[in-house]
C-alpha atoms as a PDB file:
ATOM      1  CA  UNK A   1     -33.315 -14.416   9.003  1.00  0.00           C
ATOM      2  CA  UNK A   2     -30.604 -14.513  11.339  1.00  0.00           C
ATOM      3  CA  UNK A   3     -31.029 -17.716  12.419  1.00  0.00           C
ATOM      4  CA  UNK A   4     -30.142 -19.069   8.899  1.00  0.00           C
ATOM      5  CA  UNK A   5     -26.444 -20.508   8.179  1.00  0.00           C
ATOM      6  CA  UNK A   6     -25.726 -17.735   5.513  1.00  0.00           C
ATOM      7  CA  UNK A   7     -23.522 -19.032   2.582  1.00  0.00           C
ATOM      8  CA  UNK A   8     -20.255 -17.705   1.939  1.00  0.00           C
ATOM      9  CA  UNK A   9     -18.485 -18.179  -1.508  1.00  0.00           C
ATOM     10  CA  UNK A  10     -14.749 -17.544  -0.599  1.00  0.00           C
ATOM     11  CA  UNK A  11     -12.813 -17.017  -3.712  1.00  0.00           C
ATOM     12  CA  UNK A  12      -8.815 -17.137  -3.195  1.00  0.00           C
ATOM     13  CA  UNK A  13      -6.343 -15.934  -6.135  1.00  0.00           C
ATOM     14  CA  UNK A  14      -3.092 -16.567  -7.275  1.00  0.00           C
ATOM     15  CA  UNK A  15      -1.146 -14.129  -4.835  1.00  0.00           C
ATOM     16  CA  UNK A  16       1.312 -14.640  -2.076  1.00  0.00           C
ATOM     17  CA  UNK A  17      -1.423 -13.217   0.544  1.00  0.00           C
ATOM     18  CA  UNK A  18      -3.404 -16.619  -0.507  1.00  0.00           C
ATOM     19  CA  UNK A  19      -2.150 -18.355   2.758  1.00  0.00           C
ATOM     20  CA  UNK A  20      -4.379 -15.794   4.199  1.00  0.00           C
ATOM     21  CA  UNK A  21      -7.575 -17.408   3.054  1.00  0.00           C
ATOM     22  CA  UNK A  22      -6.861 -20.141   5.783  1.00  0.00           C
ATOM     23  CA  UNK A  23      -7.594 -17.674   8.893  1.00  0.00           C
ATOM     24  CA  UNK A  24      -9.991 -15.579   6.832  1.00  0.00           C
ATOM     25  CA  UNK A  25     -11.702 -18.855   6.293  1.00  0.00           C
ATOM     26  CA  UNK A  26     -11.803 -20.144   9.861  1.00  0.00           C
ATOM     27  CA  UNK A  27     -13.484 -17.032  11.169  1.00  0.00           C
ATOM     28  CA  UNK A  28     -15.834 -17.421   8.758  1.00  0.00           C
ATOM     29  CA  UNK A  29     -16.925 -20.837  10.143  1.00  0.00           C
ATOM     30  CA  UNK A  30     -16.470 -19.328  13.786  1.00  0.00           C
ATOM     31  CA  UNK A  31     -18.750 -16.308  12.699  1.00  0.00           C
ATOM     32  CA  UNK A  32     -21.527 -19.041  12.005  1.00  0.00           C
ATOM     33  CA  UNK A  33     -21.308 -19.209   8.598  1.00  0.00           C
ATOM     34  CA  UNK A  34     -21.116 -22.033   5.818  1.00  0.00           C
ATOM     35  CA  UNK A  35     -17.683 -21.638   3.785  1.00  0.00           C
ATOM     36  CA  UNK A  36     -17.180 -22.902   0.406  1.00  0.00           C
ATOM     37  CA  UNK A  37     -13.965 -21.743  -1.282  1.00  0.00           C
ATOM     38  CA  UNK A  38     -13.450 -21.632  -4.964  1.00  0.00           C
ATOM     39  CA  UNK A  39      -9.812 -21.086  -6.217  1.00  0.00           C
ATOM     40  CA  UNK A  40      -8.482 -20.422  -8.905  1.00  0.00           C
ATOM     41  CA  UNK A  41      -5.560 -22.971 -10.848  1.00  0.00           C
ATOM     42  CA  UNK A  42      -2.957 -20.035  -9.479  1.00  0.00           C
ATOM     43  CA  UNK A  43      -4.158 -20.156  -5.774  1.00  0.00           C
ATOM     44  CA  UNK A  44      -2.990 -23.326  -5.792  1.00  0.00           C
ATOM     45  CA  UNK A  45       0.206 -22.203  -6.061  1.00  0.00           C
ATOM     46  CA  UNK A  46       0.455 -20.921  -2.580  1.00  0.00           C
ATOM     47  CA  UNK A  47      -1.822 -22.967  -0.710  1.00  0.00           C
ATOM     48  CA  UNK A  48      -3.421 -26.221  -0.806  1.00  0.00           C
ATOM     49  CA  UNK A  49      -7.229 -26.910  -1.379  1.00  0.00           C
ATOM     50  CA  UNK A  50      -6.512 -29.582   1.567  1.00  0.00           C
ATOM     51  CA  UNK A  51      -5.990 -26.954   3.856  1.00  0.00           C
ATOM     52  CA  UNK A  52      -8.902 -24.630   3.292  1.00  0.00           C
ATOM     53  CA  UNK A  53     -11.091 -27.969   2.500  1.00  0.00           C
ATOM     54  CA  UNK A  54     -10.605 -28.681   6.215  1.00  0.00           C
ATOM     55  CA  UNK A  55     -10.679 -24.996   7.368  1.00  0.00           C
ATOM     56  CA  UNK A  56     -14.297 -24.607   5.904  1.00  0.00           C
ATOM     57  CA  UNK A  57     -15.695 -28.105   6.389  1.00  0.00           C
ATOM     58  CA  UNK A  58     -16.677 -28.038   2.661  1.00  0.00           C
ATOM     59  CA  UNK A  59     -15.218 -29.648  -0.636  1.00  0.00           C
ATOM     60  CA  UNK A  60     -13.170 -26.821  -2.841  1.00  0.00           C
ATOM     61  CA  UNK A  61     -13.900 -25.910  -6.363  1.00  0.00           C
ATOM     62  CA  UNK A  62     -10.592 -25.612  -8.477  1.00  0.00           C
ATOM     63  CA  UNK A  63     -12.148 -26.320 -11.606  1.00  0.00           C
ATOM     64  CA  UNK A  64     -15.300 -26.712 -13.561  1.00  0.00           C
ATOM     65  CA  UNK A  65     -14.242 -30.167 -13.777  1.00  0.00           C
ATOM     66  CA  UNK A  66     -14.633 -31.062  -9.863  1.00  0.00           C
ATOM     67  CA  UNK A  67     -18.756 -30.476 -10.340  1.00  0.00           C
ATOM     68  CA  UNK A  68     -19.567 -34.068 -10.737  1.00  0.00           C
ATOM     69  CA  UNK A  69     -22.099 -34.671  -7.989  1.00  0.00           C
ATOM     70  CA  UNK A  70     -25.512 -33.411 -10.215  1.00  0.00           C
ATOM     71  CA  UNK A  71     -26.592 -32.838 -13.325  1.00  0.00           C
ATOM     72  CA  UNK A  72     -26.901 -29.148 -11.683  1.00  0.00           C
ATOM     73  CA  UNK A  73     -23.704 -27.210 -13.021  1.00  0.00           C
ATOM     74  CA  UNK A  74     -21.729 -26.954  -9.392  1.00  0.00           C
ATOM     75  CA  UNK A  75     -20.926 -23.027 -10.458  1.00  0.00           C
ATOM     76  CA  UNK A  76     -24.331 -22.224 -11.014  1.00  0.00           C
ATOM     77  CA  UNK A  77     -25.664 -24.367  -8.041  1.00  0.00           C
ATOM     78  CA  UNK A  78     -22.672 -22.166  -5.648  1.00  0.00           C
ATOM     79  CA  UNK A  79     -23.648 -18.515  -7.408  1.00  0.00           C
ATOM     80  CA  UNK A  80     -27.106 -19.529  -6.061  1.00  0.00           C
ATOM     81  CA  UNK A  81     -26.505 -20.507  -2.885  1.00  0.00           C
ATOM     82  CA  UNK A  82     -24.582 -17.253  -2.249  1.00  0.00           C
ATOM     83  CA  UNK A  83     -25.301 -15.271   0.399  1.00  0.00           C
ATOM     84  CA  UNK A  84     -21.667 -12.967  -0.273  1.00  0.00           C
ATOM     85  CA  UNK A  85     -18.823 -13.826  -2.389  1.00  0.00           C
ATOM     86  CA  UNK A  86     -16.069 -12.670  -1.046  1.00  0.00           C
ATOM     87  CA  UNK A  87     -12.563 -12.628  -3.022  1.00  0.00           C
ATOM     88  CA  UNK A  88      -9.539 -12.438  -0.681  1.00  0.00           C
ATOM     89  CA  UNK A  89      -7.125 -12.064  -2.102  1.00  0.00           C
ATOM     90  CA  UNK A  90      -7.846 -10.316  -5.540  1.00  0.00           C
ATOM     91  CA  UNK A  91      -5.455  -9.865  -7.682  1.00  0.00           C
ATOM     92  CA  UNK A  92      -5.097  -7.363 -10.795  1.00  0.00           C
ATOM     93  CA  UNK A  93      -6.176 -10.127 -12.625  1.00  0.00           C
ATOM     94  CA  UNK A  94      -9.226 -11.256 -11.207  1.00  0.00           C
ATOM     95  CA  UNK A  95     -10.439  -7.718 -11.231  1.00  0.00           C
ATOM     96  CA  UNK A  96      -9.729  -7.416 -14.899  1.00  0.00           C
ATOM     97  CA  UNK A  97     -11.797 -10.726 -15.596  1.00  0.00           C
ATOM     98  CA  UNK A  98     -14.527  -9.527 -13.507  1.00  0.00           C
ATOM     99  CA  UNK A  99     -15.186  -5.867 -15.057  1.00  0.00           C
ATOM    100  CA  UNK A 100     -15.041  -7.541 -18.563  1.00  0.00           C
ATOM    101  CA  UNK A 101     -17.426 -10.169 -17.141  1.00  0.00           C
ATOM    102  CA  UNK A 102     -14.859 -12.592 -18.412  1.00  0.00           C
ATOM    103  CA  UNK A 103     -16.051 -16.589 -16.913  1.00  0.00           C
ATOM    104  CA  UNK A 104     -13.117 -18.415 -18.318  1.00  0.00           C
ATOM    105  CA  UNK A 105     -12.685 -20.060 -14.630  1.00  0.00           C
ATOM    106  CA  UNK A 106     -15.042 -21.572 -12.054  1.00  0.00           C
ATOM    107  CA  UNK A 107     -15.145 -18.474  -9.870  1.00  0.00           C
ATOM    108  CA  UNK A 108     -14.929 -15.841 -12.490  1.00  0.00           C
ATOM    109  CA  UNK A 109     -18.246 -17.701 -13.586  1.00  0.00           C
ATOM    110  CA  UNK A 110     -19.687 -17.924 -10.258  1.00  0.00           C
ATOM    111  CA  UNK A 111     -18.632 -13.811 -10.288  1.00  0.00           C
ATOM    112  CA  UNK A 112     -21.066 -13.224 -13.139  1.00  0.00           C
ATOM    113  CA  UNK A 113     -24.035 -15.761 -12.175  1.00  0.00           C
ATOM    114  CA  UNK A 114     -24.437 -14.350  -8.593  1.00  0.00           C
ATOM    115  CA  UNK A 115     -27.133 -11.645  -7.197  1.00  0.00           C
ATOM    116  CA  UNK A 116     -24.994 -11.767  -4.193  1.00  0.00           C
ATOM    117  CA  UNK A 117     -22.990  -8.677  -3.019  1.00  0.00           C
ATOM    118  CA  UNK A 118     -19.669  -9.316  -3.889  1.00  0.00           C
ATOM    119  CA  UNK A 119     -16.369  -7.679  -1.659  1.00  0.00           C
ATOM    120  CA  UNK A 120     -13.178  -7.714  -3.116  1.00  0.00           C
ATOM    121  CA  UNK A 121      -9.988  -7.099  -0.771  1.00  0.00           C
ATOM    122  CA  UNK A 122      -7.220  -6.512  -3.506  1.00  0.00           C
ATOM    123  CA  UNK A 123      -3.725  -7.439  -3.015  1.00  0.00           C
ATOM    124  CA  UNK A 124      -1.021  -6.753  -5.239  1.00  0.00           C
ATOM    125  CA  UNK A 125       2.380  -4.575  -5.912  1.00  0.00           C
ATOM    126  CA  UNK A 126       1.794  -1.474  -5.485  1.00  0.00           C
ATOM    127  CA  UNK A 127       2.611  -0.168  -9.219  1.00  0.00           C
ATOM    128  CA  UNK A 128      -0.292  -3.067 -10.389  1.00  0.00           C
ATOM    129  CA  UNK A 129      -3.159  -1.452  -7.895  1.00  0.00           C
ATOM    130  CA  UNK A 130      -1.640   1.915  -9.310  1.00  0.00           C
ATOM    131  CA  UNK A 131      -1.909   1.499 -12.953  1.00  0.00           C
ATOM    132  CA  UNK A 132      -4.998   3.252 -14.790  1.00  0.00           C
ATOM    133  CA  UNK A 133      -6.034   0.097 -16.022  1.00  0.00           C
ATOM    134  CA  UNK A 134      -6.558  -1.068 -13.059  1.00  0.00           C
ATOM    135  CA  UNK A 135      -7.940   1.861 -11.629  1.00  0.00           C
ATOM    136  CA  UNK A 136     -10.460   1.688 -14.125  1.00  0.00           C
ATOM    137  CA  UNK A 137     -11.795  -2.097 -13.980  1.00  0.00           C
ATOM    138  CA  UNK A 138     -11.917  -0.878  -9.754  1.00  0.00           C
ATOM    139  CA  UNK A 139     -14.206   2.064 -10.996  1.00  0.00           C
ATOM    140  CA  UNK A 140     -16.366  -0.455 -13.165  1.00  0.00           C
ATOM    141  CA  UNK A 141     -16.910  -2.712 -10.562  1.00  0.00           C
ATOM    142  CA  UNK A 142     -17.572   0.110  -8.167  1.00  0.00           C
ATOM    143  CA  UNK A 143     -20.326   1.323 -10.365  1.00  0.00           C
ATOM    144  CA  UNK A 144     -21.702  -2.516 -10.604  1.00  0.00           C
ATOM    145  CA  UNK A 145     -22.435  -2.425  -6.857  1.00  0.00           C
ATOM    146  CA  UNK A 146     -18.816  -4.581  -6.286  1.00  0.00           C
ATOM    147  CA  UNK A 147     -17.645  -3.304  -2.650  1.00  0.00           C
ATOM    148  CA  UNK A 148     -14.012  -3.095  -2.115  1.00  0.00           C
ATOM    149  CA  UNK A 149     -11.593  -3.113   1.154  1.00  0.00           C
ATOM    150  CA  UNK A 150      -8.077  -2.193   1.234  1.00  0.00           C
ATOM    151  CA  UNK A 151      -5.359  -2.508  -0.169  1.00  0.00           C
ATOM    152  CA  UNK A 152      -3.522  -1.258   2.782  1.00  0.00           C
ATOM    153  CA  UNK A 153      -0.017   0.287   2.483  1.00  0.00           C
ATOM    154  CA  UNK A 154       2.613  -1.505   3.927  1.00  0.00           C
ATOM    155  CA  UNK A 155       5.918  -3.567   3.377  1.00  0.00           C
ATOM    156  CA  UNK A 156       4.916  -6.087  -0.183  1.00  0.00           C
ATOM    157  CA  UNK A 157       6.081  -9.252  -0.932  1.00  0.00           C
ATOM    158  CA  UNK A 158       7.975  -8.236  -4.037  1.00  0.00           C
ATOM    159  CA  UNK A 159      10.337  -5.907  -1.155  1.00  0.00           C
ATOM    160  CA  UNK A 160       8.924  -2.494  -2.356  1.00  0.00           C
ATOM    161  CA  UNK A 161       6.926  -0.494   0.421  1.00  0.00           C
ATOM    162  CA  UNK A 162       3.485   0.924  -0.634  1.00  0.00           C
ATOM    163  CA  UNK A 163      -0.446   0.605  -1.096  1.00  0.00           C
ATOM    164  CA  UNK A 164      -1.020  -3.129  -2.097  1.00  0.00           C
ATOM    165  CA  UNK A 165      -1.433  -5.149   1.039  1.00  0.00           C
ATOM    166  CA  UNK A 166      -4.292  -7.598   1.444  1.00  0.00           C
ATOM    167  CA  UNK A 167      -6.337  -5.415   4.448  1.00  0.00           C
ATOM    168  CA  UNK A 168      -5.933  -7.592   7.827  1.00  0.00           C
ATOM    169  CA  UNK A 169      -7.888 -10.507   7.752  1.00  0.00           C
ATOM    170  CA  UNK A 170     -10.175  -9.554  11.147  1.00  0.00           C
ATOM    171  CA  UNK A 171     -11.693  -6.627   9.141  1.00  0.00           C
ATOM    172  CA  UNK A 172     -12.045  -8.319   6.154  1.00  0.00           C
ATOM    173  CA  UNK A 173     -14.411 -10.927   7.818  1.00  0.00           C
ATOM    174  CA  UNK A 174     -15.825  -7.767  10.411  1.00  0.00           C
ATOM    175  CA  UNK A 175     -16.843  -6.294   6.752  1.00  0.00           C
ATOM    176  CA  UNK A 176     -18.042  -9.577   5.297  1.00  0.00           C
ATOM    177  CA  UNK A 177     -20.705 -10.068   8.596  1.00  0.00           C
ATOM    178  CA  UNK A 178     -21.527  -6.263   8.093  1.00  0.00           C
ATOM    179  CA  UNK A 179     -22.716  -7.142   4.102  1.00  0.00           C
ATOM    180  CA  UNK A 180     -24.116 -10.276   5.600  1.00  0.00           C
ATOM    181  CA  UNK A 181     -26.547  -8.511   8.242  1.00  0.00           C
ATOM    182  CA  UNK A 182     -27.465  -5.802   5.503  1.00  0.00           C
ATOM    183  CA  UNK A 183     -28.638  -8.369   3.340  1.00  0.00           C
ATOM    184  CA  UNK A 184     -30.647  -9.434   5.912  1.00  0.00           C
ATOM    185  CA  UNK A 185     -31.991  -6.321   7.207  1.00  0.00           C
ATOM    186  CA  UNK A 186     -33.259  -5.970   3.076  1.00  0.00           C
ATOM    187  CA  UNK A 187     -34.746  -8.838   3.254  1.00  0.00           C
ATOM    188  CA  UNK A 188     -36.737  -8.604   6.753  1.00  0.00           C
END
């Protein structure tokens, strides 16, 4: 099995770690694998699907309305071809949407379809990761099988100091090839 390009969904959310995606997404493609990013309408905010589009070789999903090429809904067709989604960054909100199996968004939807194993690396002020509710959707997900890493403490955007920090990008992908070669090893 490990000769086979594994697929990588690489979801990127509306937070200011975003710009992250770009190096999380080039060691990706350095690590071997196929790439194909799915942001949401916020991620757009901080960085450009031009940017990652390039990083990962692949066209970016932004909307349910980019899956023109086949009759095959282009959600459906990339919750398939999963071998991991990975979500870096997520934000509070994203996390919400995904414990109440919310699909409002292309990957929110691509969240639900999946058998993949799914990692989120959260990133958010500090009070947001703190609050119960948030807690709690993190303890749903848990319980679902979702895999978390990070936050990490640290200096945050918003100028407070605390637990919120995307995790660094090297271990993020490390953990991402570790879920990759499990998969694998269950499937030998």
């Amino acid at each position: 099995m490990k000769d086979k390009k594994r697929s990588v969904i690489l979801g990127v959310t509306g937070s200011i770690a975003a710009y992250k995606a770009a190096e999380l997404a080039s060691l990706l493609v350095k690590q071997g694998h196929e790439v194909f990013v799915v942001m949401t309408k916020d991620a757009t905010e901080f960085i450009t699907p031009l940017t990652l589009q390039t990083l990962s070789k692949n066209p970016v999903t932004t909307s349910f309305y980019d899956e023109k090429e086949s009759w095959h809904p282009g959600h459906i067709a990339q919750a398939d071809r999963a071998d991991l989604l990975l979500i870096a960054p997520a934000t509070a909100n994203i996390i919400a949407e995904l414990a109440q199996g919310l699909a409002g968004h292309p990957l929110a939807a691509i969240a639900l379809a999946t058998r993949a194993p799914i990692l989120l690396a959260p990133a958010m002020n500090g009070k947001m990761w703190d609050h119960p509710a948030t807690k709690e959707n993190v303890a749903t997900l848990a319980a679902r099988g979702v895999e978390f890493i990070g936050p990490e403490s640290g200096m945050l955007a918003c100028g407070y100091e605390g637990l919120g920090r995307l995790w660094k990008v090297e271990e993020i992908a490390f953990r991402a090839e570790f879920l990759l070669a499990r998969q694998d090893n269950l499937i030998a």
